[in-house]
C-alpha atoms as a PDB file:
ATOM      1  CA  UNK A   1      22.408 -22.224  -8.509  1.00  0.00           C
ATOM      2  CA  UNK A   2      20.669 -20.683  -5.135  1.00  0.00           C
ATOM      3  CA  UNK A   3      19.319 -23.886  -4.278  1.00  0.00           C
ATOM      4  CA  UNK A   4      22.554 -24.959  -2.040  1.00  0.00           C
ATOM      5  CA  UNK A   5      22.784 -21.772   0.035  1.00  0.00           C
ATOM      6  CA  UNK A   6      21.832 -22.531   3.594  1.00  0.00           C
ATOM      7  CA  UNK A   7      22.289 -20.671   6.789  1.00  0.00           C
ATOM      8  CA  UNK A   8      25.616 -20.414   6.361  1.00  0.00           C
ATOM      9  CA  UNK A   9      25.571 -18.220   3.027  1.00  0.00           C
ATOM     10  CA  UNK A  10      23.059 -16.055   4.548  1.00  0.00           C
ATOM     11  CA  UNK A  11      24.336 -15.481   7.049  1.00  0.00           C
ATOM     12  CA  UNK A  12      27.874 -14.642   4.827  1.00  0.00           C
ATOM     13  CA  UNK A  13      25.727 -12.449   2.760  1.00  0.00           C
ATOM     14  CA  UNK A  14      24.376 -10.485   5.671  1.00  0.00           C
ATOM     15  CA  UNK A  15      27.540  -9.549   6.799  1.00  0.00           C
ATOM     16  CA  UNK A  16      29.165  -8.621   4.073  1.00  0.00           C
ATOM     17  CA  UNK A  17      25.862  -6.172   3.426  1.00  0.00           C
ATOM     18  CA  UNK A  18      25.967  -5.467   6.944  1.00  0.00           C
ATOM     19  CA  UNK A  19      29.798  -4.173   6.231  1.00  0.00           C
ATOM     20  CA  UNK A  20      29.333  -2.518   3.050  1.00  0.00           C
ATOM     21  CA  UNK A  21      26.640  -0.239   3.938  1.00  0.00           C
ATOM     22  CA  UNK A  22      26.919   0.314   7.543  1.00  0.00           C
ATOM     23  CA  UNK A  23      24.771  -0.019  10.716  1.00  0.00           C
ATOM     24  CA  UNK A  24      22.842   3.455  10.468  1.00  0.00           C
ATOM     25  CA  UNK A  25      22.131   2.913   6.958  1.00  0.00           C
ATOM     26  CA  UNK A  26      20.397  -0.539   6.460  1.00  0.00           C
ATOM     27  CA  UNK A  27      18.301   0.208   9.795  1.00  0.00           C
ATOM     28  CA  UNK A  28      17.072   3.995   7.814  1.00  0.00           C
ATOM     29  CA  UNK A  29      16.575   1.645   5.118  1.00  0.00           C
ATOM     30  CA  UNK A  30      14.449  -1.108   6.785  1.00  0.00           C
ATOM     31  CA  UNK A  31      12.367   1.666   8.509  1.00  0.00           C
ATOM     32  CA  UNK A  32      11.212   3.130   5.305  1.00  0.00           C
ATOM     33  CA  UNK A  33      10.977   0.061   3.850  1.00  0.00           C
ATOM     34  CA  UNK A  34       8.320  -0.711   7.554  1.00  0.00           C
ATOM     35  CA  UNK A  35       6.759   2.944   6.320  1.00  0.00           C
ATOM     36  CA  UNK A  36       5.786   1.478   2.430  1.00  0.00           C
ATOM     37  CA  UNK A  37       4.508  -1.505   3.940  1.00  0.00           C
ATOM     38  CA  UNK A  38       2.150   0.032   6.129  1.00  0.00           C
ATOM     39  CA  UNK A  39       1.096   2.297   3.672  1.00  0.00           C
ATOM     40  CA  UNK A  40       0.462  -0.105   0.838  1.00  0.00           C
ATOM     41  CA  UNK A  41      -2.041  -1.878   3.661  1.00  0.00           C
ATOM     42  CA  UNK A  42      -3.634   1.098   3.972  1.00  0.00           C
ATOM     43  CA  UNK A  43      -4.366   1.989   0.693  1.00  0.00           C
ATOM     44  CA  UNK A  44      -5.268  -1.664  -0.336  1.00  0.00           C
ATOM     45  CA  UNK A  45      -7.913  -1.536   2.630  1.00  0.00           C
ATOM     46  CA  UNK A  46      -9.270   1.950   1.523  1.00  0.00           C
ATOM     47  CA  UNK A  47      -9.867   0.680  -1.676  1.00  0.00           C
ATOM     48  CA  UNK A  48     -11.430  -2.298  -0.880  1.00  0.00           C
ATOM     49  CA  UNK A  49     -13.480   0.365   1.745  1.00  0.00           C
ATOM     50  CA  UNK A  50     -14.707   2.273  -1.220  1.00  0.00           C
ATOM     51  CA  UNK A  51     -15.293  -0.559  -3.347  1.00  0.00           C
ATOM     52  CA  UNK A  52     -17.653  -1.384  -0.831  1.00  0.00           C
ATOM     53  CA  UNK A  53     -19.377   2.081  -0.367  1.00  0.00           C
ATOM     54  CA  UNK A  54     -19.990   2.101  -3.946  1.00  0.00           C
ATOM     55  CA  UNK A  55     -21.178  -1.344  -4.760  1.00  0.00           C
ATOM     56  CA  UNK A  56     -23.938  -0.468  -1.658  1.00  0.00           C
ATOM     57  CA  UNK A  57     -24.420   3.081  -3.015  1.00  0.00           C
ATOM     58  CA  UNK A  58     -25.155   1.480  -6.541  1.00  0.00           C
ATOM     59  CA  UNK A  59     -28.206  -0.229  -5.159  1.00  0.00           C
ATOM     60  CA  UNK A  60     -30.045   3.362  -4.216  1.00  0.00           C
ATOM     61  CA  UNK A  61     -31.372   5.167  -7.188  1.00  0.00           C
ATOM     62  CA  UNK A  62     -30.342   9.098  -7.579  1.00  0.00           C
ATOM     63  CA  UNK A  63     -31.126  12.246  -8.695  1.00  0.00           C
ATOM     64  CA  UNK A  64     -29.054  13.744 -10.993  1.00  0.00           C
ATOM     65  CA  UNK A  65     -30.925  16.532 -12.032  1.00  0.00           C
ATOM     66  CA  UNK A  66     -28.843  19.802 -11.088  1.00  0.00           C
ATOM     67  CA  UNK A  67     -30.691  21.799  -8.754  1.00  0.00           C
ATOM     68  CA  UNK A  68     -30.371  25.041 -11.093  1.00  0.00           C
ATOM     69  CA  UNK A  69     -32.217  23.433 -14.412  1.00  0.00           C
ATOM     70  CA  UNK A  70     -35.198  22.400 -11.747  1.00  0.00           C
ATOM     71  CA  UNK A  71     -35.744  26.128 -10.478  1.00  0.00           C
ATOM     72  CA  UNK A  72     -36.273  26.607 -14.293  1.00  0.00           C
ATOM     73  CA  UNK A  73     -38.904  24.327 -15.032  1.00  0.00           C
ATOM     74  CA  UNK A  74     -41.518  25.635 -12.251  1.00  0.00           C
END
């Protein structure tokens, strides 16, 4: 059914959108929809960040001991 659009029935689309809703509106709307974007690549790369840290971190063996229960034992 959407196969046959073209240029044409986008660009038919886009004004009537462009009518409907307004100048002021679809640009507010674009910019938060710039804001998500940007934000989704941030988080994606501070995750993959982390998953870094920790798979480099897992190598290194720690202490766990808490530093109370030690004083105890001497």
């Amino acid at each position: 059914m959407l196969n046959n659009i073209g240029l044409p029935g986008i660009l038919l689309i886009a004004v009537v959108v462009l009518v409907l809703f307004g100048r002021g509106k679809i640009s507010s709307l674009m910019g938060e929809v710039g804001k998500g974007i940007t934000s989704f690549k941030k988080g994606i790369s501070e995750g993959s960040k982390e998953l870094e840290d920790e798979t480099a971190n897992a190598d290194e063996a720690r202490d766990v001991t808490p530093a109370d229960k030690e004083k105890d034992k001497v």
